[in-house]
N, C-alpha and C. Protein backbone atom coordinates (compact mmCIF):
# COMPACT_ATOMS: atom_id res chain seq x y z
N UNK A 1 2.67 -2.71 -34.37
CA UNK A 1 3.77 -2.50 -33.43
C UNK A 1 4.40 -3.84 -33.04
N UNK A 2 5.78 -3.98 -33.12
CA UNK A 2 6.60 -5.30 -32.56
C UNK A 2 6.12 -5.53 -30.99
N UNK A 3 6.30 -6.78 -30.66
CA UNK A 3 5.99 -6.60 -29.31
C UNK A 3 7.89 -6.81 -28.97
N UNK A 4 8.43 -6.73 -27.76
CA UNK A 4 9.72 -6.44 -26.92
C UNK A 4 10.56 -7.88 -27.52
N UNK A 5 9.62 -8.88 -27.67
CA UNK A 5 10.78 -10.23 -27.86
C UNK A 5 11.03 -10.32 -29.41
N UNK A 6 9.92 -10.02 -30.42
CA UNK A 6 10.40 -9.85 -31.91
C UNK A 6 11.17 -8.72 -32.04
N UNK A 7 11.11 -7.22 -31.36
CA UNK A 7 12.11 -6.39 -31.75
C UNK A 7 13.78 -7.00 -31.13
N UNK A 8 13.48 -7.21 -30.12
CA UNK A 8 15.01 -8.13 -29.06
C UNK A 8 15.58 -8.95 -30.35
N UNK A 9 15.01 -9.52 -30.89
CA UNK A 9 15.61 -10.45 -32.16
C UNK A 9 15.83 -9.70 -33.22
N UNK A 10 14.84 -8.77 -33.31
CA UNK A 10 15.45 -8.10 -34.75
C UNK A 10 16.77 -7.19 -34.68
N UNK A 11 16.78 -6.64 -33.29
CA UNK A 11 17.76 -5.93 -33.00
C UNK A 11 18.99 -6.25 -32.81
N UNK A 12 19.18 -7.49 -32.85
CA UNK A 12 20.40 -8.48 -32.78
C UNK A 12 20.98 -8.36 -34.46
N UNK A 13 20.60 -8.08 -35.07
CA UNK A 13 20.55 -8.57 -37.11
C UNK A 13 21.67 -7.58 -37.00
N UNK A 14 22.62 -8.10 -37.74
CA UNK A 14 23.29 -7.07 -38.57
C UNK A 14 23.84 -7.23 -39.58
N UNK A 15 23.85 -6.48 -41.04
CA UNK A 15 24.29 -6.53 -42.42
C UNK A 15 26.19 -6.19 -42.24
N UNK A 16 26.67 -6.49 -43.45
CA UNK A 16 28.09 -6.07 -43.75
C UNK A 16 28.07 -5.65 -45.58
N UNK A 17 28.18 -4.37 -45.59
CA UNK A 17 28.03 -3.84 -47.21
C UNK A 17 29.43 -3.60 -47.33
N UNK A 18 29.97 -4.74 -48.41
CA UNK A 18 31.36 -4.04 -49.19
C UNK A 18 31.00 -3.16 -50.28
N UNK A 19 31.43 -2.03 -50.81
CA UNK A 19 31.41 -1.08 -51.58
C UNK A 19 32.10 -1.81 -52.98
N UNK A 20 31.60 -1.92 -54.11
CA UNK A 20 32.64 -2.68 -55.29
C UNK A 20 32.45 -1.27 -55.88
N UNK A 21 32.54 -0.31 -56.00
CA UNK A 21 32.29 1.15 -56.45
C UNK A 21 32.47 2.20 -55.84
N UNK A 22 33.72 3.42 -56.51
CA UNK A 22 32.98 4.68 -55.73
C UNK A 22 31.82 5.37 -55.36
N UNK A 23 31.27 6.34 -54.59
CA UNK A 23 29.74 6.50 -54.44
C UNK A 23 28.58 6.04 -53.91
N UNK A 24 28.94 4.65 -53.84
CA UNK A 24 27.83 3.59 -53.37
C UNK A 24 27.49 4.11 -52.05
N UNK A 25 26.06 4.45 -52.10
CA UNK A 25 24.49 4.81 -51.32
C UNK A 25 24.74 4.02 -50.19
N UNK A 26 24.31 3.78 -49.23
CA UNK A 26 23.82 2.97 -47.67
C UNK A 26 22.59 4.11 -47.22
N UNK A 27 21.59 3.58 -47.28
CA UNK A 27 20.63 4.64 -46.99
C UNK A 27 19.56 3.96 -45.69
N UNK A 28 19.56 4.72 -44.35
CA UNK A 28 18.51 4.12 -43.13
C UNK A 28 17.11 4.44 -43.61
N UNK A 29 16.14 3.56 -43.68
CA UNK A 29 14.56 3.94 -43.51
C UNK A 29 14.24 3.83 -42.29
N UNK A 30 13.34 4.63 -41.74
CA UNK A 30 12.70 4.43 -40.53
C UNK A 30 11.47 3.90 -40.51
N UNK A 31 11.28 3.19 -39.19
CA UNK A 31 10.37 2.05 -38.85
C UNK A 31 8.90 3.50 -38.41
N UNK A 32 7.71 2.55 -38.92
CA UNK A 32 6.76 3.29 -38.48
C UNK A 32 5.83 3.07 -39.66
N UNK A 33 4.63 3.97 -39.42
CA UNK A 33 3.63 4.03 -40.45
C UNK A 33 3.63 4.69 -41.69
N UNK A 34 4.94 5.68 -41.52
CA UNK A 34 5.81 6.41 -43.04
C UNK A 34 6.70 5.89 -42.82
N UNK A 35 7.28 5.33 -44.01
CA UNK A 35 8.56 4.99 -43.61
C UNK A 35 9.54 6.32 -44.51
N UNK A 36 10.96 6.91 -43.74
CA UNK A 36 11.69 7.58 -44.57
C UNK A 36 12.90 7.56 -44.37
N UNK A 37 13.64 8.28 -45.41
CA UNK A 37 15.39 8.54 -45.06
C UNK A 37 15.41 9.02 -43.54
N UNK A 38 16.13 8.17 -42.98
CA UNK A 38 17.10 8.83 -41.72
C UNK A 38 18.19 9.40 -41.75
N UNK A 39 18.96 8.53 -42.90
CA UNK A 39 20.44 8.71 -42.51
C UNK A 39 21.37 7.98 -44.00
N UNK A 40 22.17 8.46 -44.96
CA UNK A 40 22.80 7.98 -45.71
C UNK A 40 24.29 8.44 -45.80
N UNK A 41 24.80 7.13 -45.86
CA UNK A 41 26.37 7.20 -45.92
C UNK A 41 27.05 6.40 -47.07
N UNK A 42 28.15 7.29 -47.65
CA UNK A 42 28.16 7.23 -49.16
C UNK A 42 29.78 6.35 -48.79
N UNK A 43 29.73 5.12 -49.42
CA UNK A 43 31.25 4.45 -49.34
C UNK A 43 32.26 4.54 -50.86
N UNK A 44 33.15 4.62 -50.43
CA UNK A 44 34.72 4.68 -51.64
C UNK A 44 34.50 2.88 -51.78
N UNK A 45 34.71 2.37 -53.04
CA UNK A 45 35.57 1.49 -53.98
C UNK A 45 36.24 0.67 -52.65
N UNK A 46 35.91 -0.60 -51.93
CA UNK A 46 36.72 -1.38 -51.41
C UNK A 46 35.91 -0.97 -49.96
N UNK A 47 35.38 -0.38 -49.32
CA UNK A 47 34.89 0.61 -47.81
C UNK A 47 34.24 -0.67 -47.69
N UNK A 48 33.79 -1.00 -46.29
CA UNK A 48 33.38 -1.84 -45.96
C UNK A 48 32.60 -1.55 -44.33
N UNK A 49 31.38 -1.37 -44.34
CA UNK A 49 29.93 -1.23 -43.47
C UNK A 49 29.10 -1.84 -42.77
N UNK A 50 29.48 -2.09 -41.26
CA UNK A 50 28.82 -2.91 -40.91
C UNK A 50 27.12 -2.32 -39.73
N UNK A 51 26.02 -2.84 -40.28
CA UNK A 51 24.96 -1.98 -39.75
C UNK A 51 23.91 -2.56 -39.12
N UNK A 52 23.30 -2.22 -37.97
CA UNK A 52 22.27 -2.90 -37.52
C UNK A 52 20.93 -1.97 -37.26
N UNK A 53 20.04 -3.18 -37.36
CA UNK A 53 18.43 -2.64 -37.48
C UNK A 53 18.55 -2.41 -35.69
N UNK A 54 17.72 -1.27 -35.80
CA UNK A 54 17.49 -0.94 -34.60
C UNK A 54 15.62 -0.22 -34.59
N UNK A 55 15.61 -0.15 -33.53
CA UNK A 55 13.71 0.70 -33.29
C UNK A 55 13.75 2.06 -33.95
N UNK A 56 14.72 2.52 -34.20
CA UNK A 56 14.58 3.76 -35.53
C UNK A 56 14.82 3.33 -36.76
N UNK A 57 15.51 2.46 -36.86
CA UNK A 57 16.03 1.33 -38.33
C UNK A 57 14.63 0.61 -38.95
N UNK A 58 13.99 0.48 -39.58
CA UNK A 58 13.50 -0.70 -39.91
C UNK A 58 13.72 -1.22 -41.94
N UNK A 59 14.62 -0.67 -42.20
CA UNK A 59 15.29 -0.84 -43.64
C UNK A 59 16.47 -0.58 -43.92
N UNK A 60 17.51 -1.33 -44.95
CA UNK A 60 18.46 -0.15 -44.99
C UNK A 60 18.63 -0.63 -46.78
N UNK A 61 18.44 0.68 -47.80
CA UNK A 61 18.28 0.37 -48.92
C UNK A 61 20.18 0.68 -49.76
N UNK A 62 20.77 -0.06 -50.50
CA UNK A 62 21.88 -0.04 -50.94
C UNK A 62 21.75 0.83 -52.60
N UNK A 63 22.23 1.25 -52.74
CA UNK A 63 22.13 2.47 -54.20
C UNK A 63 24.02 2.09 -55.15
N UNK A 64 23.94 1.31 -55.94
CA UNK A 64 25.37 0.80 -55.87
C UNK A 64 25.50 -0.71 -56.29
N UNK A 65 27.08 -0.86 -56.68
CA UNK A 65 27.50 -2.00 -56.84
C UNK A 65 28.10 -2.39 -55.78
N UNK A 66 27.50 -3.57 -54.81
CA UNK A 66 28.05 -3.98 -53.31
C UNK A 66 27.72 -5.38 -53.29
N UNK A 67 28.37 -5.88 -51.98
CA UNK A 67 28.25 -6.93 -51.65
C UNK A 67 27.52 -7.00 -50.49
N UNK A 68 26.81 -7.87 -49.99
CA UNK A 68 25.36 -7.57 -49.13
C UNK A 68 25.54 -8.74 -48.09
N UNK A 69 26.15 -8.87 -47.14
CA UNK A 69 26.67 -9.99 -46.04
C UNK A 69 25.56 -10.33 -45.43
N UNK A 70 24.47 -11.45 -44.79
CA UNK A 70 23.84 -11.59 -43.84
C UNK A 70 23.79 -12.74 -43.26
N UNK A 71 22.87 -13.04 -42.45
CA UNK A 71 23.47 -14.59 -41.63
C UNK A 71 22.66 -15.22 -42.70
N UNK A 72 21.77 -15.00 -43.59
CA UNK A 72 21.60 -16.00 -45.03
C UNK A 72 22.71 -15.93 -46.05
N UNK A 73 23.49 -15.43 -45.75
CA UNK A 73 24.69 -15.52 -47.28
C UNK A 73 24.93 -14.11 -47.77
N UNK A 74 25.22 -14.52 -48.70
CA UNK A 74 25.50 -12.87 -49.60
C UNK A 74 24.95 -12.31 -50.84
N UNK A 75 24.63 -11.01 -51.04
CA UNK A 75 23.72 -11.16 -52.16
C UNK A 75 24.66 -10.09 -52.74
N UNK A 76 24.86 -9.71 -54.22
CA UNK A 76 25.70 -8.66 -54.58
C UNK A 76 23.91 -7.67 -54.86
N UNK A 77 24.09 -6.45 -54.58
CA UNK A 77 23.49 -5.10 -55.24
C UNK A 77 23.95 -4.59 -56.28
N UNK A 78 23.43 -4.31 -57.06
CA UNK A 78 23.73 -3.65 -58.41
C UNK A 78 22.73 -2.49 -59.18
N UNK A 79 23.42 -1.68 -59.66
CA UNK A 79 22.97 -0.40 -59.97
C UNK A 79 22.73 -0.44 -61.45
């Protein structure tokens, strides 16, 4: 279990997914001892997503050709 000041920081994080593809996946895992789908939202060719980890968040997996924004840089995803 996080204690209140590592989740406070994690909960601050947030990604930016550009879509380079129709279809492209955004899929939430949830935090815990299973982790599973919460929640997936499918972006158009150019869509652009901005998402944060939260205490139901603890993943968010990309399915797709995207661009992957974070305060380390950018990573492209590819399918």
């Amino acid at each position: 279990n996080m204690d209140n000041n590592n989740f406070e920081a994690m909960e601050n994080e947030y990604i930016c997914v550009k879509a380079l593809q129709p279809g492209t996946q955004i899929i939430g895992l949830t935090r815990g001892s299973e982790t599973k789908s919460h929640h997936t939202e499918n972006l158009d060719k150019g869509e652009v997503i901005i998402l944060q980890f939260t205490e139901k968040t603890s993943a968010i997996k990309i399915r797709g050709n995207a661009e992957v924004y974070t305060k380390y840089g950018m990573i492209k995803a590819e399918k």
